[in-house]
PDB file of N, CA and C in Angstrom:
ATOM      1  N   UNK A   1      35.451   5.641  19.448  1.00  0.00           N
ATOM      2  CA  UNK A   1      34.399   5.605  18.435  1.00  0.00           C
ATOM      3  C   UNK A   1      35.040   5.552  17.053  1.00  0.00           C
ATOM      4  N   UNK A   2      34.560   4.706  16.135  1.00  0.00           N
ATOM      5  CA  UNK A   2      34.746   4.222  15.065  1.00  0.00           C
ATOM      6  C   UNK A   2      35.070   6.384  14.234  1.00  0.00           C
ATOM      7  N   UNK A   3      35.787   6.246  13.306  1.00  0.00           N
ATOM      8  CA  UNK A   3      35.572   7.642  12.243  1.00  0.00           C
ATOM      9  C   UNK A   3      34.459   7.640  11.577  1.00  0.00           C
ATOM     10  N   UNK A   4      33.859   8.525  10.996  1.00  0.00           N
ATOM     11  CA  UNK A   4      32.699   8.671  10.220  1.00  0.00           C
ATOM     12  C   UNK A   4      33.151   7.753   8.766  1.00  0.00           C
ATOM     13  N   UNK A   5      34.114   7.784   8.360  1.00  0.00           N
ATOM     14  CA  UNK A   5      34.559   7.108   7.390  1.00  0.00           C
ATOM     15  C   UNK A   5      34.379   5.254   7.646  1.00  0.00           C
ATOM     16  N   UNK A   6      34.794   5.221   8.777  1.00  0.00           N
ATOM     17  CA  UNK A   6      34.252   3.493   8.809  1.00  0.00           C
ATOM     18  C   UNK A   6      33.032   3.523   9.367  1.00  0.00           C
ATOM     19  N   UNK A   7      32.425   3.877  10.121  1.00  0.00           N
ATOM     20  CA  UNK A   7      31.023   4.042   9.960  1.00  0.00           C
ATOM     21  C   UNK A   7      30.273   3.940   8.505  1.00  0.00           C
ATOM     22  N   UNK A   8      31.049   4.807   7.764  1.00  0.00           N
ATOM     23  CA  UNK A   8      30.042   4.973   5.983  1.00  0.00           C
ATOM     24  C   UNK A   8      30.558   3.299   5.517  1.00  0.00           C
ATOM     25  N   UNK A   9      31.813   2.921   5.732  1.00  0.00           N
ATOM     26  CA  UNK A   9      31.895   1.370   5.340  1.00  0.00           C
ATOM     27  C   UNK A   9      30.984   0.528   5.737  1.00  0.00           C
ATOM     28  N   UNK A  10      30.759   0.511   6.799  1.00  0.00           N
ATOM     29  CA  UNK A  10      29.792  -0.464   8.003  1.00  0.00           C
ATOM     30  C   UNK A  10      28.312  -0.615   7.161  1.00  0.00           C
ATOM     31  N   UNK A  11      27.511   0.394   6.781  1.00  0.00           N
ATOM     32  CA  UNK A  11      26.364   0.794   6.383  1.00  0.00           C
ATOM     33  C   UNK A  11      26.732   0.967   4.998  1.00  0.00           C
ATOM     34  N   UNK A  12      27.397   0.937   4.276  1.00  0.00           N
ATOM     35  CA  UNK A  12      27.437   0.191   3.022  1.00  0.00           C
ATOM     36  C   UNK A  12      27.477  -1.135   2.734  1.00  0.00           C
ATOM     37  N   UNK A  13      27.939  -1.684   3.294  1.00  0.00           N
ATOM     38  CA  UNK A  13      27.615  -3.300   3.566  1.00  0.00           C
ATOM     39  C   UNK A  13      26.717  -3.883   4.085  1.00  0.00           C
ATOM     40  N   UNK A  14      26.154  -2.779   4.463  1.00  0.00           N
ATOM     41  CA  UNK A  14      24.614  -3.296   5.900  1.00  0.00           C
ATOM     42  C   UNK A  14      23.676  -4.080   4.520  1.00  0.00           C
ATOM     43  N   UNK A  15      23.209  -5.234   4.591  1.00  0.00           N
ATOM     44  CA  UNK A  15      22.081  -5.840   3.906  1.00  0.00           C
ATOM     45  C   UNK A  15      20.657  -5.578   5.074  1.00  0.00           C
ATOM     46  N   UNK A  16      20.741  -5.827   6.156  1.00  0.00           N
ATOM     47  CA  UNK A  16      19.847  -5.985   7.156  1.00  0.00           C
ATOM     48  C   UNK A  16      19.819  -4.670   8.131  1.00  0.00           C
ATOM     49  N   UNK A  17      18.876  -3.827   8.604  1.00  0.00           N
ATOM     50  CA  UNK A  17      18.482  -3.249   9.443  1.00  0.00           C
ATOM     51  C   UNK A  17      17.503  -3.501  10.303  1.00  0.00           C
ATOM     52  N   UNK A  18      17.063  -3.250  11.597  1.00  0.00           N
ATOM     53  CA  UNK A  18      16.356  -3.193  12.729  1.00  0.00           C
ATOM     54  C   UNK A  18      16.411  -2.048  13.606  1.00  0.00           C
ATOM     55  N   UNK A  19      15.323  -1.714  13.581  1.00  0.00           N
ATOM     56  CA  UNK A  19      14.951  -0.889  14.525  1.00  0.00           C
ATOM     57  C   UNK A  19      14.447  -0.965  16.027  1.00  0.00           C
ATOM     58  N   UNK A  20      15.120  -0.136  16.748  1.00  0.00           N
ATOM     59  CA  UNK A  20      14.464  -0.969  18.309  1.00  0.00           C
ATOM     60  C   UNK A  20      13.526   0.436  18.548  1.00  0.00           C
ATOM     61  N   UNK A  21      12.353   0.121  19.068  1.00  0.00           N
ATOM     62  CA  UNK A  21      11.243   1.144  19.911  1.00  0.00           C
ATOM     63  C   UNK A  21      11.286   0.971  21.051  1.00  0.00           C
ATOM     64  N   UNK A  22      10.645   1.603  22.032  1.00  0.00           N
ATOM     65  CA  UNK A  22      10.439   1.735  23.016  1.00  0.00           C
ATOM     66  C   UNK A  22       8.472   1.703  23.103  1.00  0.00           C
ATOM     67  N   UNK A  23       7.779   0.602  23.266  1.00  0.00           N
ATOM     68  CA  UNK A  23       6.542   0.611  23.237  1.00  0.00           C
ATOM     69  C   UNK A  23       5.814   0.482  25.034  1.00  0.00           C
ATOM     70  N   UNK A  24       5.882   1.476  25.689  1.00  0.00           N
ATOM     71  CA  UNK A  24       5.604   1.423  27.137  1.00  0.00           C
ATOM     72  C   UNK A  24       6.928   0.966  27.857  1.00  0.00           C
ATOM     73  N   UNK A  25       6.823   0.033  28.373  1.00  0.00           N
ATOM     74  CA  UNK A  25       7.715  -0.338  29.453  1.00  0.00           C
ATOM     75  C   UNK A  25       8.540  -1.758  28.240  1.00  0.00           C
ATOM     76  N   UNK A  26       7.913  -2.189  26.925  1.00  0.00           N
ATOM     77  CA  UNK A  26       8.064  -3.148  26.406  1.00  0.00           C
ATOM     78  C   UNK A  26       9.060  -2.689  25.057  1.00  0.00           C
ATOM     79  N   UNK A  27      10.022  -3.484  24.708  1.00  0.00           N
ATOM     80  CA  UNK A  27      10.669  -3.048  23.810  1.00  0.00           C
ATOM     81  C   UNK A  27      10.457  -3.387  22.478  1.00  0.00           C
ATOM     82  N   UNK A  28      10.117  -3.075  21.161  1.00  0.00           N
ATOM     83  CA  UNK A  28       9.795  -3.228  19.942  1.00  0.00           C
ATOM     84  C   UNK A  28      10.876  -3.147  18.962  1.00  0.00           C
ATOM     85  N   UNK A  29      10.742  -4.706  18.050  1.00  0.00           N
ATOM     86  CA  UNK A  29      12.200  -4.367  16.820  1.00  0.00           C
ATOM     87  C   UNK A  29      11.817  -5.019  16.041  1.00  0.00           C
ATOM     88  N   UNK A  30      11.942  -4.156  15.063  1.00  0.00           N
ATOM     89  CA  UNK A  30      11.286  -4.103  13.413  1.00  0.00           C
ATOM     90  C   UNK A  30      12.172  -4.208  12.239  1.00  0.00           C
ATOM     91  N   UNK A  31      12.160  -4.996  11.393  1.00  0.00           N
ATOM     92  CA  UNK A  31      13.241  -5.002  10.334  1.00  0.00           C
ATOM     93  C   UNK A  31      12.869  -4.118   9.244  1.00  0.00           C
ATOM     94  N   UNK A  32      13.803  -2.806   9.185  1.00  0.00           N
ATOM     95  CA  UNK A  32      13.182  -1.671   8.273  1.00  0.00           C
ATOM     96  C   UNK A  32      14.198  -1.821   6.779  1.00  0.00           C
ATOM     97  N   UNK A  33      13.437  -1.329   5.871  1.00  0.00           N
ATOM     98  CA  UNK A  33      14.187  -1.243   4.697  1.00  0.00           C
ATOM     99  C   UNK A  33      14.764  -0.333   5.071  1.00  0.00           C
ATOM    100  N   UNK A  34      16.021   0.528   4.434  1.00  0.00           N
ATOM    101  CA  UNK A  34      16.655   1.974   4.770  1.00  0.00           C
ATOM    102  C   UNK A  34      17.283   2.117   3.444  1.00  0.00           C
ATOM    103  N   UNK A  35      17.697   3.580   3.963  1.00  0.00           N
ATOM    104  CA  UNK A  35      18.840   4.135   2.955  1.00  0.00           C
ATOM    105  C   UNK A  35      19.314   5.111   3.330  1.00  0.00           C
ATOM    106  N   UNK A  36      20.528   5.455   2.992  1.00  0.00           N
ATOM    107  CA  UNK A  36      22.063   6.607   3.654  1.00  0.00           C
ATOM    108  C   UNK A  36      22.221   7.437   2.769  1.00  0.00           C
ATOM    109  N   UNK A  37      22.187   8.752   2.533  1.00  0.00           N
ATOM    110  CA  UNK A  37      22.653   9.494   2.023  1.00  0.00           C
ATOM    111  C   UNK A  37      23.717  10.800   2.653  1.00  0.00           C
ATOM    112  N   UNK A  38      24.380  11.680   2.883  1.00  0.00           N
ATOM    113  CA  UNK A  38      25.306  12.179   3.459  1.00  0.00           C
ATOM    114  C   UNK A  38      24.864  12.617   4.660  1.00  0.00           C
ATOM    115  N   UNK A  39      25.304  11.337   5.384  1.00  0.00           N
ATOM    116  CA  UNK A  39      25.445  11.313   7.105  1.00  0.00           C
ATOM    117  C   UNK A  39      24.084  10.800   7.671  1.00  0.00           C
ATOM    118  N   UNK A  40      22.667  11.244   6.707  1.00  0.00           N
ATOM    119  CA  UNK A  40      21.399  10.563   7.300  1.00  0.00           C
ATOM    120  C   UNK A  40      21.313   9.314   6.814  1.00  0.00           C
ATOM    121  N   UNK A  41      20.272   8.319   8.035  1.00  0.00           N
ATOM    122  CA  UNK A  41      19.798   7.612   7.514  1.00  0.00           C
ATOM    123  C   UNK A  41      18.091   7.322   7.143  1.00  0.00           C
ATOM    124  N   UNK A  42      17.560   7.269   6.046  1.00  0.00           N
ATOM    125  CA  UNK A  42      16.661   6.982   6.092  1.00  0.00           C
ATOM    126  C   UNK A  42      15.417   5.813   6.327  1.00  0.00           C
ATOM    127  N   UNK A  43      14.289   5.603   7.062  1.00  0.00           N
ATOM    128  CA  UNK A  43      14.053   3.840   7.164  1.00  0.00           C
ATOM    129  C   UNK A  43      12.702   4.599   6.320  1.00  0.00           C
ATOM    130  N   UNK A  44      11.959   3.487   5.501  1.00  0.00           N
ATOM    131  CA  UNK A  44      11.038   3.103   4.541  1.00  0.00           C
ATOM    132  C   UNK A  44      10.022   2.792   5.749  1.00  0.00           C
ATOM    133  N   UNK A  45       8.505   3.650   5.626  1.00  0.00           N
ATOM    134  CA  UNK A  45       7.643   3.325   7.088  1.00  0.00           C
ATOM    135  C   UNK A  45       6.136   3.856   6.051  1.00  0.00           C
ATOM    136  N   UNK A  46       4.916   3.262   6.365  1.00  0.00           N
ATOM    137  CA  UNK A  46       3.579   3.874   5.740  1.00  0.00           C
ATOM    138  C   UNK A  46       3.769   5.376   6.774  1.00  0.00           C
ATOM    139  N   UNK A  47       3.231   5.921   6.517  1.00  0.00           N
ATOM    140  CA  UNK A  47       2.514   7.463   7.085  1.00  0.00           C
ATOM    141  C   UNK A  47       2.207   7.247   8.442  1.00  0.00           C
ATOM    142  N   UNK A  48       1.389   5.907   8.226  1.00  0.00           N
ATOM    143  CA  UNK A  48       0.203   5.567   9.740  1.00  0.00           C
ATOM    144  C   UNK A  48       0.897   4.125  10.251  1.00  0.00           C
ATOM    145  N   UNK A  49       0.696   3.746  11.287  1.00  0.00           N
ATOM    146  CA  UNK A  49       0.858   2.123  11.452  1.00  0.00           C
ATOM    147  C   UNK A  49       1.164   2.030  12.999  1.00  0.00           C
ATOM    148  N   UNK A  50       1.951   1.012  13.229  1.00  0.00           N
ATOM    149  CA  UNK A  50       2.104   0.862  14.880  1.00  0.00           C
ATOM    150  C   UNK A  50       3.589   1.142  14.881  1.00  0.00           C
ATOM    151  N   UNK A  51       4.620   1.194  14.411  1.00  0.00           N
ATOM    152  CA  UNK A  51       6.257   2.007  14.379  1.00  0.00           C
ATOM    153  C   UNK A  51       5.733   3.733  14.816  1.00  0.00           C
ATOM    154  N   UNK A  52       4.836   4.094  13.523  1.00  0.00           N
ATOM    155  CA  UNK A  52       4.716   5.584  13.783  1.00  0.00           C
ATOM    156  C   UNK A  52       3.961   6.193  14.903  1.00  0.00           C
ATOM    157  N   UNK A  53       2.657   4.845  15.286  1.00  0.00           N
ATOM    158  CA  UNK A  53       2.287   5.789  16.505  1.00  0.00           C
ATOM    159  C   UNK A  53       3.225   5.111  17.911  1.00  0.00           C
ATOM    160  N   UNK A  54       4.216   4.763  17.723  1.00  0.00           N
ATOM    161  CA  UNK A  54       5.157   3.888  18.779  1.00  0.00           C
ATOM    162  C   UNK A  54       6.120   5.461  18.944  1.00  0.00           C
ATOM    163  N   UNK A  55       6.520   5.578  18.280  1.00  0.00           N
ATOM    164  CA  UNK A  55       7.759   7.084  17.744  1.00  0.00           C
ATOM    165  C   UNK A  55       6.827   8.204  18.282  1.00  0.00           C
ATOM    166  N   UNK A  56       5.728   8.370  17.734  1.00  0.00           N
ATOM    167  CA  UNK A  56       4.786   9.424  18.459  1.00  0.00           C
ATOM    168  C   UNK A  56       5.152   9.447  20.033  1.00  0.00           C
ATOM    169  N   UNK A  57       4.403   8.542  20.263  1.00  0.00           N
ATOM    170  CA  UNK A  57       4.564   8.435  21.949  1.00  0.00           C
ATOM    171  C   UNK A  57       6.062   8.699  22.448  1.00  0.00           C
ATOM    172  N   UNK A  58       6.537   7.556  22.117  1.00  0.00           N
ATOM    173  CA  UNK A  58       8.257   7.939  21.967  1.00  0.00           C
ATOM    174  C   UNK A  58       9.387   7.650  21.087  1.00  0.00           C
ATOM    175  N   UNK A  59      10.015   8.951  21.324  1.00  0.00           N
ATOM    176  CA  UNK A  59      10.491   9.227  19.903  1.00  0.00           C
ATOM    177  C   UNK A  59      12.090   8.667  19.989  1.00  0.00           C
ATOM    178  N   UNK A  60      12.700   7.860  21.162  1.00  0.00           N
ATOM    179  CA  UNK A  60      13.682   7.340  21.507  1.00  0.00           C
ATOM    180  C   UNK A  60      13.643   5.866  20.584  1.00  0.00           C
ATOM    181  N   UNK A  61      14.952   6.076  19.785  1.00  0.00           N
ATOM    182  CA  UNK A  61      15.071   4.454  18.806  1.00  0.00           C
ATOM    183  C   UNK A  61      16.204   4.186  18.638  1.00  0.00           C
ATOM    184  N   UNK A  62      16.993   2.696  18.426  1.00  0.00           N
ATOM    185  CA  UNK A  62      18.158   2.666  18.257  1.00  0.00           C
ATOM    186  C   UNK A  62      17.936   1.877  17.095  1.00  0.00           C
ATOM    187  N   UNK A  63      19.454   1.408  16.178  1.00  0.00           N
ATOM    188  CA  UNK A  63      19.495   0.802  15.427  1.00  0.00           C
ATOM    189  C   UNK A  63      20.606  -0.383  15.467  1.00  0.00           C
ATOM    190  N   UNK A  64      20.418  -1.192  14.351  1.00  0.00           N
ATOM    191  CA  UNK A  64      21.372  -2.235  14.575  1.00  0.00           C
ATOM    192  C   UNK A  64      21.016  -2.784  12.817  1.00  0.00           C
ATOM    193  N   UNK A  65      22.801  -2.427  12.375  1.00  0.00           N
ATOM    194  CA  UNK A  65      22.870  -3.356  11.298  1.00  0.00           C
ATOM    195  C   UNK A  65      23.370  -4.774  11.126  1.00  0.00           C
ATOM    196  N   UNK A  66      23.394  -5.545   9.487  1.00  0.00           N
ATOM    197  CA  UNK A  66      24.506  -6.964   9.622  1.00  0.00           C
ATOM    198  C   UNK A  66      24.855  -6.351   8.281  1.00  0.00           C
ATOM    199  N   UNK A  67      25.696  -6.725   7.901  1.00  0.00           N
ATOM    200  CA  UNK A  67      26.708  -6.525   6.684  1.00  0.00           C
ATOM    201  C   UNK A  67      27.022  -7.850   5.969  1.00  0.00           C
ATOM    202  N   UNK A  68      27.354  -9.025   6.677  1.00  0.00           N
ATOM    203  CA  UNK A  68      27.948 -10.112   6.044  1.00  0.00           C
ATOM    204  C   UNK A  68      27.009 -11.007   6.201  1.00  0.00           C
ATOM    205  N   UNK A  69      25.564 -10.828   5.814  1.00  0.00           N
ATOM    206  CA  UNK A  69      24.686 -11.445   5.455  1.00  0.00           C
ATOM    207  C   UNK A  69      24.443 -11.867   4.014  1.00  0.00           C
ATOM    208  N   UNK A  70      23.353 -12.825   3.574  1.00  0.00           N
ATOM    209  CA  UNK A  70      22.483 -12.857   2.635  1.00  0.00           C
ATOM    210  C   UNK A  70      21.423 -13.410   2.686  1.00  0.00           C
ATOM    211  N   UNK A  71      20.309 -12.088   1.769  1.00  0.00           N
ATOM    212  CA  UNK A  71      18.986 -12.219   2.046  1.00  0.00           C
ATOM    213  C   UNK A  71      18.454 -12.867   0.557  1.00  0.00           C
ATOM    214  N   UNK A  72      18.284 -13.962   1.263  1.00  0.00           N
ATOM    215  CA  UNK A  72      17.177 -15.741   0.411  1.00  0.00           C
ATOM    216  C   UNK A  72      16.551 -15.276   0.245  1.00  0.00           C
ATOM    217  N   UNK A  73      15.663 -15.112  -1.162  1.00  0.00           N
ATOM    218  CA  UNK A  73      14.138 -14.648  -1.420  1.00  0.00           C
ATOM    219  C   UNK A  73      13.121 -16.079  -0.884  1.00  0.00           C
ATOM    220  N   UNK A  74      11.852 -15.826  -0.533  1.00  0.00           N
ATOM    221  CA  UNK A  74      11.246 -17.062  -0.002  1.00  0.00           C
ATOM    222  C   UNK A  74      11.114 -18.374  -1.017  1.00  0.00           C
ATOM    223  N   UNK A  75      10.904 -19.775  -0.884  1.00  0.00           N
ATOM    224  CA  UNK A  75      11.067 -20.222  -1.750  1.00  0.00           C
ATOM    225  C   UNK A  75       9.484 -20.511  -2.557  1.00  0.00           C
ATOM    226  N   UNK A  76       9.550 -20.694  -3.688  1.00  0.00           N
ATOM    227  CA  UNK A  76       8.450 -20.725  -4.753  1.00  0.00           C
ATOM    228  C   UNK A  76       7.156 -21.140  -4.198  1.00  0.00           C
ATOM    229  N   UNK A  77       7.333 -21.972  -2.994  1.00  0.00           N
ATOM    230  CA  UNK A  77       5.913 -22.302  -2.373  1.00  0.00           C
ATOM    231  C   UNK A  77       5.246 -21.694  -1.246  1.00  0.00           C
ATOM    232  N   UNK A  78       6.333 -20.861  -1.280  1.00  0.00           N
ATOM    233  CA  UNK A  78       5.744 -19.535  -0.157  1.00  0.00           C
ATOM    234  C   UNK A  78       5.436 -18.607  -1.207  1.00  0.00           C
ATOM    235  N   UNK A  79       5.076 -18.513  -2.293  1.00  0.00           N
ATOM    236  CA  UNK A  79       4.699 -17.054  -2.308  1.00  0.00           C
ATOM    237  C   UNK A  79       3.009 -17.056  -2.572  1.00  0.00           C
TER     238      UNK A  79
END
């Protein structure tokens, strides 16, 4: 296993997060905003929605970052 120290590299570079759920027998993955502060991570979620009552039911989630990405804002005729 990686040190906690390259771990904190990894997720400083992270541009992209996903979250995986567990929704019944079906698996759910969500691209969450986040943020790290010493050792937690935090993901950006409303109060209510279908992530939170997914976590309710079950509270089993994994994650998955990218680092050597870049995120395109949409272009002018999408907005």
């Amino acid at each position: 296993m990686d040190s906690l120290e390259d771990q904190e590299r990894i997720i400083a570079r992270a541009r992209v997060c996903r979250i995986g759920l567990c929704l019944g027998q079906h698996p759910y993955v969500a691209p969450v905003n986040f943020g790290y502060e010493r050792g937690s991570l935090f993901f950006h979620s409303a109060r209510e929605g279908k992530k939170i009552r997914i976590l309710r039911e079950n509270p089993r989630v994994c994650f998955e970052m990218e680092g050597d990405v870049e995120v395109t804002p949409a272009p002018l005729s999408c907005r």
